[in-house]
N, C-alpha and C. Protein backbone atom coordinates (compact mmCIF):
# COMPACT_ATOMS: atom_id res chain seq x y z
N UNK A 1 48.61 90.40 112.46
CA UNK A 1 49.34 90.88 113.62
C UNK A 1 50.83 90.87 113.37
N UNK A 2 51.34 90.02 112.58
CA UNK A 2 52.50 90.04 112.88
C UNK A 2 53.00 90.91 111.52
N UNK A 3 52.24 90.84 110.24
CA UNK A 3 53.10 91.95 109.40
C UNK A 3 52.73 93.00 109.59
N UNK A 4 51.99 93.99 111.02
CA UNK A 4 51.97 94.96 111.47
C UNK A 4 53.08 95.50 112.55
N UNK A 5 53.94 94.26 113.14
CA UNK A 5 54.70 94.20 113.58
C UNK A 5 55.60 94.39 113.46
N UNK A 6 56.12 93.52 111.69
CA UNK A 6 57.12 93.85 110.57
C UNK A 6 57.27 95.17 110.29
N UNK A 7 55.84 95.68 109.94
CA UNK A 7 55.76 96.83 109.44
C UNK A 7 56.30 97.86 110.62
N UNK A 8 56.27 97.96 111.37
CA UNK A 8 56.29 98.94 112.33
C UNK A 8 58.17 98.90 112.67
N UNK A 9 58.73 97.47 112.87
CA UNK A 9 60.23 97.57 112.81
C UNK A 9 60.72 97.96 111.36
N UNK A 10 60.82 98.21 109.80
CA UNK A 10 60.36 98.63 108.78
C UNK A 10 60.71 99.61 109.21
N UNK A 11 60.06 100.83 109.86
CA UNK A 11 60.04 102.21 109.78
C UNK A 11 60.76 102.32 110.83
N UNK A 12 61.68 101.57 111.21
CA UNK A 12 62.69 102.02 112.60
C UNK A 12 63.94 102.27 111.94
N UNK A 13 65.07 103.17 112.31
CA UNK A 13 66.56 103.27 112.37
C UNK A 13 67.44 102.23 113.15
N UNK A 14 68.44 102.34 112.17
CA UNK A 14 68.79 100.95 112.32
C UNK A 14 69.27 100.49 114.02
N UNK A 15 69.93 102.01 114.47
CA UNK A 15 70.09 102.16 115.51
C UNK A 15 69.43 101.43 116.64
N UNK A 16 67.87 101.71 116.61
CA UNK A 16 66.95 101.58 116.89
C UNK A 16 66.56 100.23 116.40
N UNK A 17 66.68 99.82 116.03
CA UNK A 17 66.44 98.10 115.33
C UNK A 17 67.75 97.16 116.31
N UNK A 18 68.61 97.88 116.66
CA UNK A 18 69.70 97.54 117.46
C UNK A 18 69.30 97.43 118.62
N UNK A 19 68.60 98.58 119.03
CA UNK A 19 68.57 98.49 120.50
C UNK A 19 67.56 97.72 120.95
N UNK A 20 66.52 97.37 119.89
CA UNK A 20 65.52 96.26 120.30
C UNK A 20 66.22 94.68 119.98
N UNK A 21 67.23 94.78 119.04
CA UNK A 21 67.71 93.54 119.20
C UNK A 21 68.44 93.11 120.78
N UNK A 22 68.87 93.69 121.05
CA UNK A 22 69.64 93.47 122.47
C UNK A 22 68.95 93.18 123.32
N UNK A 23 67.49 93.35 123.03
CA UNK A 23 66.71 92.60 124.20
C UNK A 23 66.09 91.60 123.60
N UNK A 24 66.99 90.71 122.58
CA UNK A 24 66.25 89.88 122.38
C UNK A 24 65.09 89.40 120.87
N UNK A 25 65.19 90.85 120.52
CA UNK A 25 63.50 90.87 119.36
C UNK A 25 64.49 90.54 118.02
N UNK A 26 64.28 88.80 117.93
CA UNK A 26 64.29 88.84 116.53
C UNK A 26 63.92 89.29 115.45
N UNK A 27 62.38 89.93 115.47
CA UNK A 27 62.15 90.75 114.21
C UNK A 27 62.85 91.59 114.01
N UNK A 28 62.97 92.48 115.02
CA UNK A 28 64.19 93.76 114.49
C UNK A 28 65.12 93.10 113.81
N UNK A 29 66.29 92.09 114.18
CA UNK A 29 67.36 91.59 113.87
C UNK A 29 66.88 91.54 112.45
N UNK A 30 65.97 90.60 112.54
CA UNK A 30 65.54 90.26 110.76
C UNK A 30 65.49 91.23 109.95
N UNK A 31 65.03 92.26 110.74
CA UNK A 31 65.01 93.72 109.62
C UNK A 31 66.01 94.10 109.13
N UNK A 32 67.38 94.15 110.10
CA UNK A 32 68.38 94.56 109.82
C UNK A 32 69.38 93.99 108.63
N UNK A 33 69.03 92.46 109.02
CA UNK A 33 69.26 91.59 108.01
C UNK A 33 68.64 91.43 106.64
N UNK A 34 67.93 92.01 106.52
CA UNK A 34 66.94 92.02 104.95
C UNK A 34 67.12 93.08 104.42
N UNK A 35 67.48 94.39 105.41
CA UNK A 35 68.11 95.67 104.98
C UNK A 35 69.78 95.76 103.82
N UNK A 36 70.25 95.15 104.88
CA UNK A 36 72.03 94.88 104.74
C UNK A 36 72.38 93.62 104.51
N UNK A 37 71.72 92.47 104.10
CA UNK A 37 72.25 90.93 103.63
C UNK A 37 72.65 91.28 102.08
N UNK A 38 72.39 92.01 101.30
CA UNK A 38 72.64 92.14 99.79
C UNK A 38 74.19 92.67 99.91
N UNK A 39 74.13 93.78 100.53
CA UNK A 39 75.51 94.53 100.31
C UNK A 39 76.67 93.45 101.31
N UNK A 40 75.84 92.52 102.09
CA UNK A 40 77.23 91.84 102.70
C UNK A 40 77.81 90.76 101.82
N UNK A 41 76.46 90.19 101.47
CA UNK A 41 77.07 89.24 100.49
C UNK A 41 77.73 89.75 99.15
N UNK A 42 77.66 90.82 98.42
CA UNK A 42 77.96 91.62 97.63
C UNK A 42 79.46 92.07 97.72
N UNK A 43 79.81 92.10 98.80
CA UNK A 43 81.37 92.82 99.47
C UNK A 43 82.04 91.44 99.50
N UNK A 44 81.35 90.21 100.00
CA UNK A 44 81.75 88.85 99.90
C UNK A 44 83.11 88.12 98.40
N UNK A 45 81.43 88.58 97.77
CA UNK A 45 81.76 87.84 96.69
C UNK A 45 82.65 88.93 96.44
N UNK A 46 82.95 90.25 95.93
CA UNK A 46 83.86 90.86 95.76
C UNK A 46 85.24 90.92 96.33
N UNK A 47 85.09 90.41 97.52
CA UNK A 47 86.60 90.06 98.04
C UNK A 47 86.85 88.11 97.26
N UNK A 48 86.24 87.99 96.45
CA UNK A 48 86.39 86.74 95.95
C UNK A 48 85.95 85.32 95.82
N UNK A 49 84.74 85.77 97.25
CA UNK A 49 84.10 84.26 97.43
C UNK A 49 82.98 83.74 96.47
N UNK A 50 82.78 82.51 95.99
CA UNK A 50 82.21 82.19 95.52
C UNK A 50 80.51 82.23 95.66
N UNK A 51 79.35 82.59 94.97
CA UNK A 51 78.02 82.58 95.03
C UNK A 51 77.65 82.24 96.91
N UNK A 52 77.67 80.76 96.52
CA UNK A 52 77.42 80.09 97.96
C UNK A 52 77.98 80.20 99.11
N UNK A 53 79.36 80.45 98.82
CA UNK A 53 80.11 80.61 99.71
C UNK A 53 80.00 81.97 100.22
N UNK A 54 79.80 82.77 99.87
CA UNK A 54 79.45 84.22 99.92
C UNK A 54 78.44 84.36 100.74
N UNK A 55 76.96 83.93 100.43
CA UNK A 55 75.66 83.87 101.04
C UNK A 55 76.41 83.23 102.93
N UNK A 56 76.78 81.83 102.43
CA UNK A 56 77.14 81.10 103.86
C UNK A 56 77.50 82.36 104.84
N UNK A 57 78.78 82.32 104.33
CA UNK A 57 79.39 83.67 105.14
C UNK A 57 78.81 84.84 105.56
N UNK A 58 77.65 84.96 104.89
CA UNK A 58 77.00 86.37 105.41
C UNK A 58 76.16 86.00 106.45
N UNK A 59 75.83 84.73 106.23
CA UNK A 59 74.49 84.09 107.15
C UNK A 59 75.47 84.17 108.84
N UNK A 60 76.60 83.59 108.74
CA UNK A 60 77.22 83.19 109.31
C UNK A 60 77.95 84.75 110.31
N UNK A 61 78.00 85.93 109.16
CA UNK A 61 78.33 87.07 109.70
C UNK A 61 76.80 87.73 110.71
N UNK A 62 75.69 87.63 110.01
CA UNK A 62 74.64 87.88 110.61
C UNK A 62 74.70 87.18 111.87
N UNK A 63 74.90 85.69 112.03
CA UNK A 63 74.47 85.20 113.33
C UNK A 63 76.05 85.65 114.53
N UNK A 64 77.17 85.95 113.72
CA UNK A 64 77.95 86.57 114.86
C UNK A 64 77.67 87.77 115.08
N UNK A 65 77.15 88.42 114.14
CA UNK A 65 76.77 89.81 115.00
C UNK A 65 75.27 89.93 115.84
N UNK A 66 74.28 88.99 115.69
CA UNK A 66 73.18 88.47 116.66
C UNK A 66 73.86 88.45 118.20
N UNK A 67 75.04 87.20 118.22
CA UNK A 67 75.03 86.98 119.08
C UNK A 67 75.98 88.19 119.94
N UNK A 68 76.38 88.98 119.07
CA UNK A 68 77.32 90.30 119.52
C UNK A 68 76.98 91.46 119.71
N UNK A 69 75.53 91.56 119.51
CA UNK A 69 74.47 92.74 119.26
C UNK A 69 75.07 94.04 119.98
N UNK A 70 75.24 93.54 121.88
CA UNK A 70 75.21 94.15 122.54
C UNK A 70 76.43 94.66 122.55
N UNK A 71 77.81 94.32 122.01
CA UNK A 71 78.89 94.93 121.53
C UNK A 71 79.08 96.37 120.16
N UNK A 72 77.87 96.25 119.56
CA UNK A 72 78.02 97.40 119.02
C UNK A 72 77.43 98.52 119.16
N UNK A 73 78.37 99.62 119.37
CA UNK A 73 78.14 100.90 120.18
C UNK A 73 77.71 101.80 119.25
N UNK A 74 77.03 101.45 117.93
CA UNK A 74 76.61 102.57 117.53
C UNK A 74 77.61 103.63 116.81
N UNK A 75 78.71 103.46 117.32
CA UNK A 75 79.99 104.82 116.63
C UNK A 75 79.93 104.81 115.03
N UNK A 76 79.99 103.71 114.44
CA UNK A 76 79.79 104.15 112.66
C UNK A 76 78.04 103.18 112.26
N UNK A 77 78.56 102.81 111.11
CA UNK A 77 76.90 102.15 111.13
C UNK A 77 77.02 100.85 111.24
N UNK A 78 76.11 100.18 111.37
CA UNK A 78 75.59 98.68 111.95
C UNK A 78 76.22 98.32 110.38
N UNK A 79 75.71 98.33 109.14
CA UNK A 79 76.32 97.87 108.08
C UNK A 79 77.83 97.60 107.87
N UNK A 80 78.38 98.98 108.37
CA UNK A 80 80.17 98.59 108.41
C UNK A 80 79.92 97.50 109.07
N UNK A 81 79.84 97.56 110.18
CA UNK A 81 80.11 96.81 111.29
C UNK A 81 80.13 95.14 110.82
N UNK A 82 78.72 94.64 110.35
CA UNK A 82 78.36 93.45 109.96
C UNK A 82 79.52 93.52 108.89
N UNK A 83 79.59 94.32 108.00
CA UNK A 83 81.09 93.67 106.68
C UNK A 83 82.15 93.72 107.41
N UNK A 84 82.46 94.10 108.61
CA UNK A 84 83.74 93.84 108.90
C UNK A 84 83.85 92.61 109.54
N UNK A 85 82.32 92.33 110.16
CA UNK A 85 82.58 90.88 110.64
C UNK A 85 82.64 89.88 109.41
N UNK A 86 82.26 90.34 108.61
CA UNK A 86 81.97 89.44 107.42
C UNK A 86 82.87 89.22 106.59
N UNK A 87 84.01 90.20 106.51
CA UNK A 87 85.32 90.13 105.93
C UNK A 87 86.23 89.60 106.85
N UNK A 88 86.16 89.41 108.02
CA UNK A 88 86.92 88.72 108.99
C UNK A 88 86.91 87.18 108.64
N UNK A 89 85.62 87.17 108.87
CA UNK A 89 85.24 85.56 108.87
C UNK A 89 85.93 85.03 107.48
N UNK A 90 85.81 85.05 106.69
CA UNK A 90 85.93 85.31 105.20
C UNK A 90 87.82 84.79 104.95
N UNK A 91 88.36 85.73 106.01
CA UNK A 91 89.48 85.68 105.59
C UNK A 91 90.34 84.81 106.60
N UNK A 92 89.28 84.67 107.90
CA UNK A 92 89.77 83.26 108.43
C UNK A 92 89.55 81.87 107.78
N UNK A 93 88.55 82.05 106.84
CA UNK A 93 88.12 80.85 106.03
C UNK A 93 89.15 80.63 105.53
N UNK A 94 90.25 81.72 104.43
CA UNK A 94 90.97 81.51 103.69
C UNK A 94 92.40 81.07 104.22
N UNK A 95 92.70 81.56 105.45
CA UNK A 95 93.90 81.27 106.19
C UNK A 95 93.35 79.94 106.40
N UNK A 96 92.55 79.03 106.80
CA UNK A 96 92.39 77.54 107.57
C UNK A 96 92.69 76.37 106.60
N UNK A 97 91.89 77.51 104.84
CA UNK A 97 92.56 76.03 103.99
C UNK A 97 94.03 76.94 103.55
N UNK A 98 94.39 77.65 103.96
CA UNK A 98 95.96 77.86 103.79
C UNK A 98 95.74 78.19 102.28
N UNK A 99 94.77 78.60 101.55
CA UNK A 99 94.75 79.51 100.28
C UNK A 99 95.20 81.16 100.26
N UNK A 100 95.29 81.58 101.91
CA UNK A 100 95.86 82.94 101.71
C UNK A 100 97.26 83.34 101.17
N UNK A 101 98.06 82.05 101.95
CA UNK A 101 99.55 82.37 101.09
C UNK A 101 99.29 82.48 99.41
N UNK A 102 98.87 81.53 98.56
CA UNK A 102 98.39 81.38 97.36
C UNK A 102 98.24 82.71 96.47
N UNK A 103 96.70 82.93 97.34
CA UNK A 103 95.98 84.14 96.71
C UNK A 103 97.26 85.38 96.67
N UNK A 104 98.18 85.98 97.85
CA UNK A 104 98.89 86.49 97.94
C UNK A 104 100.34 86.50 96.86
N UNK A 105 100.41 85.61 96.62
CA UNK A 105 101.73 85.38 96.14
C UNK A 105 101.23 84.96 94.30
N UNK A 106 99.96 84.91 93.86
CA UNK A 106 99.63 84.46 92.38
C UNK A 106 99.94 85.88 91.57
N UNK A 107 100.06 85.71 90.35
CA UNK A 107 100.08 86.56 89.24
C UNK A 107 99.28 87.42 89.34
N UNK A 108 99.11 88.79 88.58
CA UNK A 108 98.02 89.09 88.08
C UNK A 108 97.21 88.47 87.21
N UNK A 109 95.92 88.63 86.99
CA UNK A 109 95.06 88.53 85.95
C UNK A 109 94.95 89.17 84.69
N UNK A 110 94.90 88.56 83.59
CA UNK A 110 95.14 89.37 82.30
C UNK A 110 93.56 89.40 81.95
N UNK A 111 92.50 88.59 82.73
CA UNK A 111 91.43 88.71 81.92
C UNK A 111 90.97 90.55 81.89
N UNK A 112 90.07 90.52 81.31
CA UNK A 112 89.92 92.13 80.49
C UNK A 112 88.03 91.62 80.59
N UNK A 113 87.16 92.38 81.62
CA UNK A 113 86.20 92.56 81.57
C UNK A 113 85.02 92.95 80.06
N UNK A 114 84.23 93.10 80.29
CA UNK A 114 83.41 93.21 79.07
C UNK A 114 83.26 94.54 78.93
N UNK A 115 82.89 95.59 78.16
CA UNK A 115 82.25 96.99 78.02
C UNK A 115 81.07 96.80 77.92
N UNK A 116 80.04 97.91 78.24
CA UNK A 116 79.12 97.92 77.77
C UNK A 116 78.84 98.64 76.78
N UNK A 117 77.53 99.12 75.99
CA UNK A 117 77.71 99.63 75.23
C UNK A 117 78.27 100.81 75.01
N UNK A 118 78.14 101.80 75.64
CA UNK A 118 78.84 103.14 76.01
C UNK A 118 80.30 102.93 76.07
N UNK A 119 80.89 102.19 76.08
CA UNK A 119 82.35 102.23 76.29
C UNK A 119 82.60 102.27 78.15
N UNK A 120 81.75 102.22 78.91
CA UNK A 120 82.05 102.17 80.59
C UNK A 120 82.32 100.98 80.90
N UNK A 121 82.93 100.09 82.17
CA UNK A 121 83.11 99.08 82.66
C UNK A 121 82.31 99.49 84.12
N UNK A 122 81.79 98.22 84.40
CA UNK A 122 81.36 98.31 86.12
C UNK A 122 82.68 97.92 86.99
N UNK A 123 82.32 98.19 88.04
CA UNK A 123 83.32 98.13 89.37
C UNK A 123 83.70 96.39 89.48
N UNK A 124 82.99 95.74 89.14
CA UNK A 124 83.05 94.60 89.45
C UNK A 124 83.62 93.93 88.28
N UNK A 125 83.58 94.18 87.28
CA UNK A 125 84.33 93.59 86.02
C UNK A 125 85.71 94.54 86.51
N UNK A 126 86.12 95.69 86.88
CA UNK A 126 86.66 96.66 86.73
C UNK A 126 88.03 95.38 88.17
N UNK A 127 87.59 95.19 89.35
CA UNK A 127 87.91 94.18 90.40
C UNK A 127 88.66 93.06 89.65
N UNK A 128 88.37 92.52 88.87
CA UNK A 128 88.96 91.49 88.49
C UNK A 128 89.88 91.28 87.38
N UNK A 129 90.13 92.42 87.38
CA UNK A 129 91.65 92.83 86.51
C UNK A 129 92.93 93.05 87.71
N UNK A 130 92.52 93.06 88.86
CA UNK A 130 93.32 93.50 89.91
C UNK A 130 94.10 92.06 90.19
N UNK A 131 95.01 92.16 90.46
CA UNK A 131 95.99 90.99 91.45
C UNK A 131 95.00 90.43 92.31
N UNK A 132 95.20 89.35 93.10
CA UNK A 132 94.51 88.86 94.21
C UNK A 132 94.43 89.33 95.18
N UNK A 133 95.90 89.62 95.43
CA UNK A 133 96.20 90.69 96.15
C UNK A 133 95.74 92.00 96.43
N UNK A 134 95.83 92.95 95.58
CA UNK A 134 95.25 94.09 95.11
C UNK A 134 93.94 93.85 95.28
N UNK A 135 93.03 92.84 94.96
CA UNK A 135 91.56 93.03 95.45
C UNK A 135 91.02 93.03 96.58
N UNK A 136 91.73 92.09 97.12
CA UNK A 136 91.80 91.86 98.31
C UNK A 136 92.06 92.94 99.30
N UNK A 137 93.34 93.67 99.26
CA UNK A 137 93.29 94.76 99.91
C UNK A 137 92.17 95.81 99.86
N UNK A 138 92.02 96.29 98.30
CA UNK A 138 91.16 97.31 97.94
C UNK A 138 89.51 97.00 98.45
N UNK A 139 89.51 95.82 98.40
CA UNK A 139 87.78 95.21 99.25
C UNK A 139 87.96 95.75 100.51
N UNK A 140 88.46 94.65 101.09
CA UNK A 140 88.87 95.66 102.82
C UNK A 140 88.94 96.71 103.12
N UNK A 141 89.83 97.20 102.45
CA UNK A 141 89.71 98.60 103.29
C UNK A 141 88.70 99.78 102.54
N UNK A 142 88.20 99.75 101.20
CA UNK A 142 87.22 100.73 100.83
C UNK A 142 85.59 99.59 100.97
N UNK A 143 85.47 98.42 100.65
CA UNK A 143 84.52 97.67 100.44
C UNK A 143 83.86 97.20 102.21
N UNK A 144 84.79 97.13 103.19
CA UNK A 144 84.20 96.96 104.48
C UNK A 144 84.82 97.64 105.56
N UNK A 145 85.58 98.75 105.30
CA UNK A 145 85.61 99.62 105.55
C UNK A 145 87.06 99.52 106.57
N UNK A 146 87.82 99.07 106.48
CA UNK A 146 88.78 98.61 107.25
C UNK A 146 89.76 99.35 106.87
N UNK A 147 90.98 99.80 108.40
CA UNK A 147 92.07 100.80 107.89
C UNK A 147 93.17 99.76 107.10
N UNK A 148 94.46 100.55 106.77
CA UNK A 148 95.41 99.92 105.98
C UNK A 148 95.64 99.28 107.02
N UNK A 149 95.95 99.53 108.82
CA UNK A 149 96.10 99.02 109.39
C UNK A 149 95.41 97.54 109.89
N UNK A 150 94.44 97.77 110.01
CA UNK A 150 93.62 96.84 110.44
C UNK A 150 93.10 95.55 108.88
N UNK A 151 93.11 96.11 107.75
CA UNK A 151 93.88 94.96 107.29
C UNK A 151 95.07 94.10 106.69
N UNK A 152 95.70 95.20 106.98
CA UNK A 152 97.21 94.21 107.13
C UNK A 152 97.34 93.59 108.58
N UNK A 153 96.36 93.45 109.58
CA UNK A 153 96.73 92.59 110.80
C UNK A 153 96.15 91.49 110.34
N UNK A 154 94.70 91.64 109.73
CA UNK A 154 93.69 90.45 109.22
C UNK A 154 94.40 89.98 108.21
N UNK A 155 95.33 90.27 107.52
CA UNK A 155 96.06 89.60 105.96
C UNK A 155 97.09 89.11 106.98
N UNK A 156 97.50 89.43 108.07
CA UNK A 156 99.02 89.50 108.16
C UNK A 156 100.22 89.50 107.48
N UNK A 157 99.76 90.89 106.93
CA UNK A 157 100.90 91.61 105.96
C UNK A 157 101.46 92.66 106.54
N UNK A 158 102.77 93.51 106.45
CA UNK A 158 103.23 94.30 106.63
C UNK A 158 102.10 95.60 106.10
N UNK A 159 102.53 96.90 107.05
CA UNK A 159 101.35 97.77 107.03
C UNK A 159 102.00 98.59 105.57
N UNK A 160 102.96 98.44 104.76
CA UNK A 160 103.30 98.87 103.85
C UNK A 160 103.16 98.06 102.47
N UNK A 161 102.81 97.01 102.88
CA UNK A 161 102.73 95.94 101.42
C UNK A 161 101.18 96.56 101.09
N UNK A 162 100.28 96.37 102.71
CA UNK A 162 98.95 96.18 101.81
C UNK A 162 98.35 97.76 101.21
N UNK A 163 99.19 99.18 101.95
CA UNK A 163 99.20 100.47 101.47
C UNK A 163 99.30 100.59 100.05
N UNK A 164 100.50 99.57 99.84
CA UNK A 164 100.80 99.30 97.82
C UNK A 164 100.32 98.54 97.64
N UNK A 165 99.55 97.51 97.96
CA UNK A 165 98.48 96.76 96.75
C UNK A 165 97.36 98.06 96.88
N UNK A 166 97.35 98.84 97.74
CA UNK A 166 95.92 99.28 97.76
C UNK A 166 95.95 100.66 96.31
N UNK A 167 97.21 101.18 96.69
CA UNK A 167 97.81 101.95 96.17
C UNK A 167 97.90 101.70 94.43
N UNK A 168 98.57 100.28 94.59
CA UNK A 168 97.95 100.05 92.78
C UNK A 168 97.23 99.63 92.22
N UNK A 169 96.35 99.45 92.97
CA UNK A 169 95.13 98.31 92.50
C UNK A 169 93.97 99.92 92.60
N UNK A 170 94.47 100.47 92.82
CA UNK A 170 93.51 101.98 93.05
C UNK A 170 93.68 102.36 91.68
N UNK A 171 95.36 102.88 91.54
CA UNK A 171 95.54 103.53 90.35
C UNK A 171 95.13 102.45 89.00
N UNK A 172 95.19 101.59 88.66
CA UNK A 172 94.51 100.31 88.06
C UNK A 172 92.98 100.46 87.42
N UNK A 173 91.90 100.76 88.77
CA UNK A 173 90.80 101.00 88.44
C UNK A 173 90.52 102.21 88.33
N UNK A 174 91.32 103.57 88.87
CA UNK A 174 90.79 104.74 88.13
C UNK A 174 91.43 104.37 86.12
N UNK A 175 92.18 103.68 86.13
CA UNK A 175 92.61 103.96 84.92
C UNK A 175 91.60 103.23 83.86
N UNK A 176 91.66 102.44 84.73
CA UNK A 176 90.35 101.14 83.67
C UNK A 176 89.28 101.87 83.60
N UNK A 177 88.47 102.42 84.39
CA UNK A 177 86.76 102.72 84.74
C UNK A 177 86.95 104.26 84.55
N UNK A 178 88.11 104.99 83.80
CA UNK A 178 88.60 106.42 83.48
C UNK A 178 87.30 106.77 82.19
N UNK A 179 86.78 107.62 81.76
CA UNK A 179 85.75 107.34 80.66
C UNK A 179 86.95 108.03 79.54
N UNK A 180 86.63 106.88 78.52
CA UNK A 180 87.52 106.80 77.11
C UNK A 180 87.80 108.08 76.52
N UNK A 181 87.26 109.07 76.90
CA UNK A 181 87.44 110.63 76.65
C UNK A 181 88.20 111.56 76.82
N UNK A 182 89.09 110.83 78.11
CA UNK A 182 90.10 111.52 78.50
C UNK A 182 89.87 112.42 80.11
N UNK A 183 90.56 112.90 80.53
CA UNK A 183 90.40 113.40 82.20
C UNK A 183 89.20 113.89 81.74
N UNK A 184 88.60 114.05 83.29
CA UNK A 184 86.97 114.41 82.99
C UNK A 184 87.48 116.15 83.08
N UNK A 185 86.62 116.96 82.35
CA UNK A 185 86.14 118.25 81.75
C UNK A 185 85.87 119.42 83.13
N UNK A 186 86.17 120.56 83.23
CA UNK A 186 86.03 121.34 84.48
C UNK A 186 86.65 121.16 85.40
N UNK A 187 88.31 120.58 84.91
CA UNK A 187 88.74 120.76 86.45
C UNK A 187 89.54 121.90 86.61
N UNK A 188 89.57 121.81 88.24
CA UNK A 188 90.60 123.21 88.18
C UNK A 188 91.23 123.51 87.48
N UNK A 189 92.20 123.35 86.22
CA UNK A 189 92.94 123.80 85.65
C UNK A 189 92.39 124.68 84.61
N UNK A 190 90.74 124.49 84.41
CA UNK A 190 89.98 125.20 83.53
C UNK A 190 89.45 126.41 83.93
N UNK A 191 89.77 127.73 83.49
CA UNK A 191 89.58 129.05 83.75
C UNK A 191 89.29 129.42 83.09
């Protein structure tokens, strides 16, 4: 009975997994959560948090958006939604032990990711060539979907600092994750 139950929330939209959460139906919730717990914790650790700390926080993003269900209207998807709570939380963590000034104000990183065999880098080796800074921004606002605005209120940074970390920490990883060949082939300039 009940993994017919599973099964049946399973084949719902998430939308729809929403609107039965609001009255209550933890299974839906769970669905939603088994759907989208990878990519939250995934955006986590990419804005920097550690394994565990990452998971916590998502658990922790899941149960604020449980208890907030009925606050989301549906306008983009339930997934943004949960990473933005999840990058919130995240970065109140970091303001409470007062590591945000830190992270903000450290060096870049000289480490240099691995290749694989092909000569490509992944996104995530590709991340950690970036400033703290620079990742940080570039998570937020492409990784959980947040404007320049809205996270320079959550950094409390000027809406022009975090435009230029985003700005070079962009140009950074097209240059790194560029394939060793040179601009890619067919672009407009080819007639």
């Amino acid at each position: 009975m009940a993994s017919a139950r599973k099964l049946r929330f399973a084949e719902l939209h998430d939308l729809e997994l929403c609107a039965q959460a609001v009255t209550g139906e933890r299974v839906a919730f769970g669905e939603l959560v088994r759907r989208h717990g990878p990519a939250v914790r995934g955006l986590l650790r990419r804005m920097g948090a550690p394994g565990a700390e990452a998971d916590d926080l998502a658990q922790d993003a899941f149960l604020a958006a449980f208890g907030r269900i009925a606050e989301f209207r549906g306008e983009g998807t339930f997934a943004g939604w949960v990473k933005r709570i999840a990058a919130r939380l995240y970065l109140r963590r970091l303001q409470r032990e007062r590591r945000l000034a830190a992270v903000v104000e450290a060096p870049p990183t000289d480490e240099v990711g691995a290749d694989d065999a092909d000569g490509r880098i992944d996104l995530e080796e590709g991340l950690k060539t970036l400033s703290p800074a620079e990742r940080l921004c570039v998570t937020l606002c492409f990784g959980a979907g947040l404007s320049h605005g809205e996270a320079a209120e959550a950094l409390n940074l000027p809406l022009g600092t975090v435009k230029s970390h985003v700005k070079r920490g962009l140009e950074k990883l097209r240059a790194r994750l560029a394939p060793a060949t040179g601009p890619l082939q067919g672009s407009r300039g080819d007639g």
